[in-house]
PDB file of N, CA and C in Angstrom:
ATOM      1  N   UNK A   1     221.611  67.188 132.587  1.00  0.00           N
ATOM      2  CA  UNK A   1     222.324  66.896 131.341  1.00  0.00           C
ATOM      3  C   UNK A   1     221.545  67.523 130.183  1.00  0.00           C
ATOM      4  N   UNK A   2     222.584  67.696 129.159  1.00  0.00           N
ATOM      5  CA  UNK A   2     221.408  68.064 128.037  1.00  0.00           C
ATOM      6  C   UNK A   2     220.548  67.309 127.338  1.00  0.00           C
ATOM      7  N   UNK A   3     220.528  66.214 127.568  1.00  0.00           N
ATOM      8  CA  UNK A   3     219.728  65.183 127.154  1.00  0.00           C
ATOM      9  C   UNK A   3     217.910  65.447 128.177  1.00  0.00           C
ATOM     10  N   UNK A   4     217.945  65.499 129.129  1.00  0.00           N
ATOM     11  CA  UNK A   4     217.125  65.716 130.106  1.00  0.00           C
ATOM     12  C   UNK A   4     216.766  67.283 129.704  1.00  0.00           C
ATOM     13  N   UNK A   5     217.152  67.975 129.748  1.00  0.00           N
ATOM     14  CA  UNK A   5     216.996  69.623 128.923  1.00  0.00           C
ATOM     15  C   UNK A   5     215.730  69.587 128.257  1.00  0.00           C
ATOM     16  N   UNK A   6     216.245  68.811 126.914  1.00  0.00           N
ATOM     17  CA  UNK A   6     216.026  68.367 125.651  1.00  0.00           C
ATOM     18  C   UNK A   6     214.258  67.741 125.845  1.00  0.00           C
ATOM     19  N   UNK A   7     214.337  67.017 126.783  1.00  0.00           N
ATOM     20  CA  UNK A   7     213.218  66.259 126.666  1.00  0.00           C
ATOM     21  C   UNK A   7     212.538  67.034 127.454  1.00  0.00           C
ATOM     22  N   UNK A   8     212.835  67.647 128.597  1.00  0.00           N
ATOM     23  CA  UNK A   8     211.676  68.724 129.331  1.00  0.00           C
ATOM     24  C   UNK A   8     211.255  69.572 128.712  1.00  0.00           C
ATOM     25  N   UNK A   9     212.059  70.093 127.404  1.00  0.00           N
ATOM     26  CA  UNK A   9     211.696  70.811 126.745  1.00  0.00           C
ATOM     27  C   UNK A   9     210.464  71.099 125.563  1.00  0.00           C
ATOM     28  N   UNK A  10     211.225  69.377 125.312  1.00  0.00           N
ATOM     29  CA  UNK A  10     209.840  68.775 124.537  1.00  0.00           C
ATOM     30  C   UNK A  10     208.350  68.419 125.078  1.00  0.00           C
ATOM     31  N   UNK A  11     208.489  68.136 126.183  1.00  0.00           N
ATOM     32  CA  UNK A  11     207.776  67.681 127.101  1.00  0.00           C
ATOM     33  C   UNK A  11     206.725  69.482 127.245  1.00  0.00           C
ATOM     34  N   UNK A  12     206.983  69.917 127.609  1.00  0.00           N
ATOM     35  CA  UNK A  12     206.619  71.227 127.905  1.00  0.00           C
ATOM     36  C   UNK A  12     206.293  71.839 126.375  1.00  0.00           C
ATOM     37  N   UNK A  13     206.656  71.745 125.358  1.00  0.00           N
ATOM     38  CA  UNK A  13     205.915  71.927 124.112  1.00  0.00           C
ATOM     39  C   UNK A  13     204.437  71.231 123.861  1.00  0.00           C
ATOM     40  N   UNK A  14     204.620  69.950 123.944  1.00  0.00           N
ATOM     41  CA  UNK A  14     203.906  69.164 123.974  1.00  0.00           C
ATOM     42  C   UNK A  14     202.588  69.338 124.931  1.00  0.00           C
ATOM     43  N   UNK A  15     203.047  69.667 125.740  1.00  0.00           N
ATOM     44  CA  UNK A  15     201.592  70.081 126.962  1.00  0.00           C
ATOM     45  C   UNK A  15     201.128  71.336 126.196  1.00  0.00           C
ATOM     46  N   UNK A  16     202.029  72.792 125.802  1.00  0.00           N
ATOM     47  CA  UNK A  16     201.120  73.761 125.547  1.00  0.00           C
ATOM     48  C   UNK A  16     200.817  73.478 124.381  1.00  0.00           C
ATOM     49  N   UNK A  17     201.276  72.938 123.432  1.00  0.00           N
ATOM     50  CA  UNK A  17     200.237  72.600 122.208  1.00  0.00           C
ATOM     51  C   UNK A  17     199.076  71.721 122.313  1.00  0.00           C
ATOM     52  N   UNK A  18     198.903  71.079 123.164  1.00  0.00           N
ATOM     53  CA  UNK A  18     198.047  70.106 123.621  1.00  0.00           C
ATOM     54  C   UNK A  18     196.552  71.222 124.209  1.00  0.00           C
ATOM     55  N   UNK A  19     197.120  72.020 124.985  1.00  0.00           N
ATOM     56  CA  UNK A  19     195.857  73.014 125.783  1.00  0.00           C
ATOM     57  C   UNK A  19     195.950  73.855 124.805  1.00  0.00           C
ATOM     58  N   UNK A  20     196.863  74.323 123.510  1.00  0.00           N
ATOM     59  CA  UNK A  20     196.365  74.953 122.750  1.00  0.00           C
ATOM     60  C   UNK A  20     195.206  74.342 121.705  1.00  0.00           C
ATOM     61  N   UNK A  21     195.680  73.439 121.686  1.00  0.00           N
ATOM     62  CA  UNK A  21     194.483  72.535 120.924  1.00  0.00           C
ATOM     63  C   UNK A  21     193.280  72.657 121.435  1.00  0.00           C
ATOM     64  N   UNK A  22     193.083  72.253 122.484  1.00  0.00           N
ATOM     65  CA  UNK A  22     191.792  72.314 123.829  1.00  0.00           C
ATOM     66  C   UNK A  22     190.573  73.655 123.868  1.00  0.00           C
ATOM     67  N   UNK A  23     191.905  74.521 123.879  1.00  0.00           N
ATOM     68  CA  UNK A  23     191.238  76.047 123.455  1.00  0.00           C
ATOM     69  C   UNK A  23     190.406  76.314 122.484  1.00  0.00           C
ATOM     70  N   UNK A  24     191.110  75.713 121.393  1.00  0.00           N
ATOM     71  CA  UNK A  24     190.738  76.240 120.150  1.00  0.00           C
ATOM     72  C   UNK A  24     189.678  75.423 119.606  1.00  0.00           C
ATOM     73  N   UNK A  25     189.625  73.800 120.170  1.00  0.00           N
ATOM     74  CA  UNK A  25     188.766  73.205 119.833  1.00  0.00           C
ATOM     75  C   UNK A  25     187.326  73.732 120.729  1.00  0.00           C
ATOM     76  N   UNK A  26     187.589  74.219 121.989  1.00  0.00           N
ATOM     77  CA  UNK A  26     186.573  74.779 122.555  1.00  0.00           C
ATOM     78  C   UNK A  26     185.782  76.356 121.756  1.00  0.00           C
ATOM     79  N   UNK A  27     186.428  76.848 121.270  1.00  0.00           N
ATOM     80  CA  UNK A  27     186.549  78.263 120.660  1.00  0.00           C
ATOM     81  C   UNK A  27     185.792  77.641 119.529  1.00  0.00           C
ATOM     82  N   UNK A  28     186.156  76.900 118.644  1.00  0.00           N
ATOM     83  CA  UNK A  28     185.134  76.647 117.551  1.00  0.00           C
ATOM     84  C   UNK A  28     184.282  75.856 117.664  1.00  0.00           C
ATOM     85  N   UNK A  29     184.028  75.249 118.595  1.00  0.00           N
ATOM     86  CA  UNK A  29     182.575  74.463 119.033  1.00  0.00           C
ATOM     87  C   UNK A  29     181.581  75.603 119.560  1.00  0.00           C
ATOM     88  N   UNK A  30     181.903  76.732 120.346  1.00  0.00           N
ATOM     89  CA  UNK A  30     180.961  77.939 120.450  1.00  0.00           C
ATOM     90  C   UNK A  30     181.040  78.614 119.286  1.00  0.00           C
ATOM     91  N   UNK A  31     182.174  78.931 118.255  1.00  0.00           N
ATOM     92  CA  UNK A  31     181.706  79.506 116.787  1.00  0.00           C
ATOM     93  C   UNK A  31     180.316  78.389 116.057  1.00  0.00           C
ATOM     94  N   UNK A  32     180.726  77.269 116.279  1.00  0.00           N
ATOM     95  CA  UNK A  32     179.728  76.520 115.387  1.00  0.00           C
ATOM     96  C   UNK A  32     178.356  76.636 115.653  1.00  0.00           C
ATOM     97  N   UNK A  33     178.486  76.808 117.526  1.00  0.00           N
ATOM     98  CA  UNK A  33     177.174  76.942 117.755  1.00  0.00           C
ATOM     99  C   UNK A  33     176.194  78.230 117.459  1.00  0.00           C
ATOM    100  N   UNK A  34     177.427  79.346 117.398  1.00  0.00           N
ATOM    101  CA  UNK A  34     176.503  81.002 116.818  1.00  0.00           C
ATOM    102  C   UNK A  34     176.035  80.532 115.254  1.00  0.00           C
ATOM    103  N   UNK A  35     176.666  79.782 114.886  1.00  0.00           N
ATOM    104  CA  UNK A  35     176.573  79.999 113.410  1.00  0.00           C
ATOM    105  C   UNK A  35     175.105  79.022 113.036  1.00  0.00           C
ATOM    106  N   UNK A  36     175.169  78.056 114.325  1.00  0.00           N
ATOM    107  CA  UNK A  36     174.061  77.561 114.234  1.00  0.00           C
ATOM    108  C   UNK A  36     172.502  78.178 114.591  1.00  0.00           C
ATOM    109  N   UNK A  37     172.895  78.953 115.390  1.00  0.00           N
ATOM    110  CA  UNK A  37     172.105  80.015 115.592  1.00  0.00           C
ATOM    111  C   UNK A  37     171.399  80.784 114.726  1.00  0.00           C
ATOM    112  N   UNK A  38     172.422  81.751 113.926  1.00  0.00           N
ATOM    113  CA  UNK A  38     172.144  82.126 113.043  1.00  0.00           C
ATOM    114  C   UNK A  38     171.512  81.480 111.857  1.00  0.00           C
ATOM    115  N   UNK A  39     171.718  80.437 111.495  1.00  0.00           N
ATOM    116  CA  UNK A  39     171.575  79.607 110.145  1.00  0.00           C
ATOM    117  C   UNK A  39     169.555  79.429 111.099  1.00  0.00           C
ATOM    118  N   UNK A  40     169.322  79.087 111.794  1.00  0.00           N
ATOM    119  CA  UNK A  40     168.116  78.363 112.257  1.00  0.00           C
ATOM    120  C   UNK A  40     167.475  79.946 112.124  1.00  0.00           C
ATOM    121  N   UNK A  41     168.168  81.161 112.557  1.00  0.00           N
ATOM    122  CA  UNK A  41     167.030  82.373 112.354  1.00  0.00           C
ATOM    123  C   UNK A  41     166.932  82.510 111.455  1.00  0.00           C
ATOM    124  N   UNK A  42     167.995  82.232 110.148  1.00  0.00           N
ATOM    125  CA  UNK A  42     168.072  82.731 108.480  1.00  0.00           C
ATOM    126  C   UNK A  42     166.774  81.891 108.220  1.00  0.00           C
ATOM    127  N   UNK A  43     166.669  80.667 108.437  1.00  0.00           N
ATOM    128  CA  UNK A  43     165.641  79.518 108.018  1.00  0.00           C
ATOM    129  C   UNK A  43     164.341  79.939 108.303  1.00  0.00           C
ATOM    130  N   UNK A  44     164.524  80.703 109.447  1.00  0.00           N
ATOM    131  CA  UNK A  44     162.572  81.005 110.052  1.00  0.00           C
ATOM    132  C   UNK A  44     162.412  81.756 109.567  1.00  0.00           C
ATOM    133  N   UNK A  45     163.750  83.298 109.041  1.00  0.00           N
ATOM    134  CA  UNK A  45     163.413  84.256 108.489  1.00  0.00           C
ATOM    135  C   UNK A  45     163.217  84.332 106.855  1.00  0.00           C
ATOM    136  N   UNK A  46     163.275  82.948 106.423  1.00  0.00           N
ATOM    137  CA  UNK A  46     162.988  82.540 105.162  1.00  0.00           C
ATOM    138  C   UNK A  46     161.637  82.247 105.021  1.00  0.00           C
ATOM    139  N   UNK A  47     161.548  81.251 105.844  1.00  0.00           N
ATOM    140  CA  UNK A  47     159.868  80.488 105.903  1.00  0.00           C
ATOM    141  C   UNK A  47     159.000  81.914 105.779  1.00  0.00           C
ATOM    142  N   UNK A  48     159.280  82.700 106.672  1.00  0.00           N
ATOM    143  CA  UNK A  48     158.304  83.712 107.196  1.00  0.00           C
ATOM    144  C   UNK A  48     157.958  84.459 105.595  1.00  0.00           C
ATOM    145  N   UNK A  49     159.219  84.817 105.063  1.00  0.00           N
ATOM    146  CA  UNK A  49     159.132  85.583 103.774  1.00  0.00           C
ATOM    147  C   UNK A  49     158.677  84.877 102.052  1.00  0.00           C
ATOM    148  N   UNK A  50     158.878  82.910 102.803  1.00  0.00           N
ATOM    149  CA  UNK A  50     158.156  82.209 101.535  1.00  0.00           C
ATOM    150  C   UNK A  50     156.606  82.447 101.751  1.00  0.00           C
ATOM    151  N   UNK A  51     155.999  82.366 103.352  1.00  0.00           N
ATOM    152  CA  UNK A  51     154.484  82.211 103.230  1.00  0.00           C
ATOM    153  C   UNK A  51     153.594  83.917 102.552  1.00  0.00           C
ATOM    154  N   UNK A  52     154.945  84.711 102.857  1.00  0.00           N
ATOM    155  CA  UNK A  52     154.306  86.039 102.342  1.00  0.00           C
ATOM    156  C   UNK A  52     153.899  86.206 101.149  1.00  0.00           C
ATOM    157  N   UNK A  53     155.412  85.590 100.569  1.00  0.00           N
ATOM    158  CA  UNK A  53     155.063  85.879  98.947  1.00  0.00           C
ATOM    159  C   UNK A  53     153.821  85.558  98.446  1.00  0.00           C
ATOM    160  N   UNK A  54     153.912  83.852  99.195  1.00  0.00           N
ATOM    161  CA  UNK A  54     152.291  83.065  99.031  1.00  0.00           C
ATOM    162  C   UNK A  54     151.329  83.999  99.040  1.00  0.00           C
ATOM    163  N   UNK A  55     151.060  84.384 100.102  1.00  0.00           N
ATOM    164  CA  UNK A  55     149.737  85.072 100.233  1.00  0.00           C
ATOM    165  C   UNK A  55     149.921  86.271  99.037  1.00  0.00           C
ATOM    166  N   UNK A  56     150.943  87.260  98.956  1.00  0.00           N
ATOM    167  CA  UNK A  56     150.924  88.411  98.134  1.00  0.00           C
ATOM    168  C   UNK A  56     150.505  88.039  96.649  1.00  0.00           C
ATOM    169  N   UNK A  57     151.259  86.830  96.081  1.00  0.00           N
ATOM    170  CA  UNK A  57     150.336  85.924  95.200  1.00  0.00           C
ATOM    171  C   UNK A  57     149.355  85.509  95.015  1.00  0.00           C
ATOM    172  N   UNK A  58     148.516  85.146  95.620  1.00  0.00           N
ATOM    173  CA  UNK A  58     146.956  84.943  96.175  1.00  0.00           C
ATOM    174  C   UNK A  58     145.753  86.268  95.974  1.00  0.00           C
ATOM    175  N   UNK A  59     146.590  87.080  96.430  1.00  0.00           N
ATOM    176  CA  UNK A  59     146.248  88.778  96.438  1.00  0.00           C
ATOM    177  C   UNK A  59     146.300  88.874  94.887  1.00  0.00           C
ATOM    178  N   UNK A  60     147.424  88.940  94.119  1.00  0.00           N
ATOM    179  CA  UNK A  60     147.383  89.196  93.139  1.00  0.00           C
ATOM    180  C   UNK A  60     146.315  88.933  91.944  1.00  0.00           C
ATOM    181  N   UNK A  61     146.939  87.315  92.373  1.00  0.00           N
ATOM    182  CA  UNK A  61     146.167  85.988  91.469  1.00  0.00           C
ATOM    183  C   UNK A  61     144.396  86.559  91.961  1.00  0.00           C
ATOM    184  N   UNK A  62     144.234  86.823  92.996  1.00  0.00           N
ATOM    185  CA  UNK A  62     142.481  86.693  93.095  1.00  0.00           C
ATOM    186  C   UNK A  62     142.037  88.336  92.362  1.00  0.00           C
ATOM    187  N   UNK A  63     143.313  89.490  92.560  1.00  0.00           N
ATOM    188  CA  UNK A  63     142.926  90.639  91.969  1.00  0.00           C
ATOM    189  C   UNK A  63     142.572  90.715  90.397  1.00  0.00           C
ATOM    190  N   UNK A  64     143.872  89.962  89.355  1.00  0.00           N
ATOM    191  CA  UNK A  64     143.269  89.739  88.070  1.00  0.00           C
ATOM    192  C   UNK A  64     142.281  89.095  88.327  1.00  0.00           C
ATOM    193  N   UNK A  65     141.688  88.163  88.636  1.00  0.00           N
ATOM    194  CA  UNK A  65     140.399  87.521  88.151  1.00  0.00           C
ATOM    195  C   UNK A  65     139.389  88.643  88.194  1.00  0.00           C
ATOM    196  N   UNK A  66     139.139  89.340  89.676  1.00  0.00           N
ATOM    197  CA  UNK A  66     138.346  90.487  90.022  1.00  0.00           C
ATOM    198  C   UNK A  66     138.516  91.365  88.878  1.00  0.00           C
ATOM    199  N   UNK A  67     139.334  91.543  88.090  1.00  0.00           N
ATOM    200  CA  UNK A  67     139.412  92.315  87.014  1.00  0.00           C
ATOM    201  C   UNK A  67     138.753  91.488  85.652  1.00  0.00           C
ATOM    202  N   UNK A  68     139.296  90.468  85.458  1.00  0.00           N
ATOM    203  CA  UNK A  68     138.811  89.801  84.314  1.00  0.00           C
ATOM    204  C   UNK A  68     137.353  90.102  84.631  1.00  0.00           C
ATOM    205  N   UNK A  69     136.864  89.639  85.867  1.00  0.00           N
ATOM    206  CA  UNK A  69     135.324  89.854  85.805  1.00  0.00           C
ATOM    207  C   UNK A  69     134.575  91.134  85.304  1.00  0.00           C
ATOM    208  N   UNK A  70     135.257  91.728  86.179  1.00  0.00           N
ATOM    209  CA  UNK A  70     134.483  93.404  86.168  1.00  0.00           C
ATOM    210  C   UNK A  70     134.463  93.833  84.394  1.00  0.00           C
ATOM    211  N   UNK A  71     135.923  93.493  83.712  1.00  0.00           N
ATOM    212  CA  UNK A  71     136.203  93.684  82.093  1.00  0.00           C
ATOM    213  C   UNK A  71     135.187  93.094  81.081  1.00  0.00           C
ATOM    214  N   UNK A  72     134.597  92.316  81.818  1.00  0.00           N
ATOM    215  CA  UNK A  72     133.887  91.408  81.127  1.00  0.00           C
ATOM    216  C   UNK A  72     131.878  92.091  81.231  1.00  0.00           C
ATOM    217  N   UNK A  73     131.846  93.130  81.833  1.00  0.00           N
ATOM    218  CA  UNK A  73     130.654  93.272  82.225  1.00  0.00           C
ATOM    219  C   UNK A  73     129.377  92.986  82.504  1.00  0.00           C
ATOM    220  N   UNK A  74     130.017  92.078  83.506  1.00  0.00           N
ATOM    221  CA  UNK A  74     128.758  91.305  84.738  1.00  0.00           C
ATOM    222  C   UNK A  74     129.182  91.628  85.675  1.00  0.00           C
ATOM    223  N   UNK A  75     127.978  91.988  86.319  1.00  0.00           N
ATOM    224  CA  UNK A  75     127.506  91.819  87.936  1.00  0.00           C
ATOM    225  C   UNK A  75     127.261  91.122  88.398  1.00  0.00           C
ATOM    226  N   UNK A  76     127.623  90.128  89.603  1.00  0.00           N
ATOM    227  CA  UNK A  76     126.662  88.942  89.855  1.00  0.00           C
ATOM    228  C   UNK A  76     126.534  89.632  91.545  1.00  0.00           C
ATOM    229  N   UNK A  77     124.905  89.258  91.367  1.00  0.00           N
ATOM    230  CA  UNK A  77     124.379  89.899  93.149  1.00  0.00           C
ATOM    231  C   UNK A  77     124.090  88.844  93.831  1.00  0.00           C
ATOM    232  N   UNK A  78     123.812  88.633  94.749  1.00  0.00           N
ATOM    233  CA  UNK A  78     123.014  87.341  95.638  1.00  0.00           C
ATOM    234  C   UNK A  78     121.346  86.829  94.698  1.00  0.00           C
ATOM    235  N   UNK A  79     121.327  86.131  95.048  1.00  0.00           N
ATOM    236  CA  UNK A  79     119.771  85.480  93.989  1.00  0.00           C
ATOM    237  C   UNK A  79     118.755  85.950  95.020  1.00  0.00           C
ATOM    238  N   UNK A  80     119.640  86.160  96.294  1.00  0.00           N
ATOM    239  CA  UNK A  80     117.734  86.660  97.040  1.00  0.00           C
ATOM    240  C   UNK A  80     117.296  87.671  96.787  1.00  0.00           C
ATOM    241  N   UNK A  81     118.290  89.316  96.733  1.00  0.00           N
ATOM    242  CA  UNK A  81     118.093  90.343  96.548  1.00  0.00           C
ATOM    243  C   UNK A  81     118.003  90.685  95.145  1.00  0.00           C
ATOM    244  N   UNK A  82     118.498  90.402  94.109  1.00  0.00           N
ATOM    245  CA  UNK A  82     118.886  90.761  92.745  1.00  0.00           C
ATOM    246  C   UNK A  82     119.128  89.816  91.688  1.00  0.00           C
ATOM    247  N   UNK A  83     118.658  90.109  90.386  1.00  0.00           N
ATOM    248  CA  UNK A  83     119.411  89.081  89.566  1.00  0.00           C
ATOM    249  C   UNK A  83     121.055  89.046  89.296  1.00  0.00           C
ATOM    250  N   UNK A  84     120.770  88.445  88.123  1.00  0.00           N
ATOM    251  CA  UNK A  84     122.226  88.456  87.142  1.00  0.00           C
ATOM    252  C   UNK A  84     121.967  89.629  85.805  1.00  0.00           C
ATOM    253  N   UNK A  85     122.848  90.556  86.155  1.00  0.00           N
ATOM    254  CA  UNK A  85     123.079  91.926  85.223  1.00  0.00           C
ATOM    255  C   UNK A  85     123.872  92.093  84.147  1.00  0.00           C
ATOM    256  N   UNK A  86     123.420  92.167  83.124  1.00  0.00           N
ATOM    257  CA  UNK A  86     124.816  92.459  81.889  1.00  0.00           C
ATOM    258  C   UNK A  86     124.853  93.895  81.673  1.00  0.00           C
ATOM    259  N   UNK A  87     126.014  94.341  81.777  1.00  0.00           N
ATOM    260  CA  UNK A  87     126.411  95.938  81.825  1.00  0.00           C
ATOM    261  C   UNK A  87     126.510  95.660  80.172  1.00  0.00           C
ATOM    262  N   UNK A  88     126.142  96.605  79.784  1.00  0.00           N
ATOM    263  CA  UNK A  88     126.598  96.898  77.807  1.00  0.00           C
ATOM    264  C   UNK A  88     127.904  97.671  77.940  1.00  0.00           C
ATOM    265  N   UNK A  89     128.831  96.670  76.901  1.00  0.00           N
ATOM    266  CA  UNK A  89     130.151  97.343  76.638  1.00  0.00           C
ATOM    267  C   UNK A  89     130.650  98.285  76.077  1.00  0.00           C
TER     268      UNK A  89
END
C-alpha cells in the first residue's frame, strides 16, 4: 500500500542520515585530533622561540653593560696577577 511505501521510505531516510551522521561525527573527531596536533607543535614551537628571545636578551642586556664598562675606562684584572687600571679618556 502506499501507506507502507511511505514509511519504508522514511524509514530508509532515517537510517542513511543516521550513518551519515556517524561518518561525519567520526570525520571530525580525527579533524579535531590533527588540529590538536598541530596546536601542541605550535605551543612547543612557541616555548622554543620564547626561551630564545630570553637568552638573545641576556646576550644583549650583558653586551651593553660590557660596553658601558669598557666606555667608562677601566680595566678590572684578577687581584692576583694585576691591579685595578684607569685608562685616561
Amino acid at each position: 500500500t502506499p501507506d507502507n511505501l511511505s514509511v519504508f521510505c522514511d524509514h530508509n531516510y532515517t537510517v542513511e542520515d543516521t550513518m551519515h551522521q556517524r561518518k561525519r561525527i567520526h570525520q571530525l573527531e580525527q579533524q579535531v585530533e590533527k588540529l590538536r596536533k598541530k596546536l601542541k607543535t605550535a605551543q612547543q614551537r612557541c616555548r622554543r622561540q620564547e626561551r630564545q628571545l630570553e637568552k638573545l636578551k641576556e646576550v644583549v642586556h650583558f653586551q651593553k653593560e660590557k660596553d658601558d664598562i669598557s666606555e667608562r675606562g677601566y680595566v678590572i684584572l684578577p687581584n692576583d696577577y694585576f691591579e685595578i687600571v684607569e685608562v685616561p679618556a
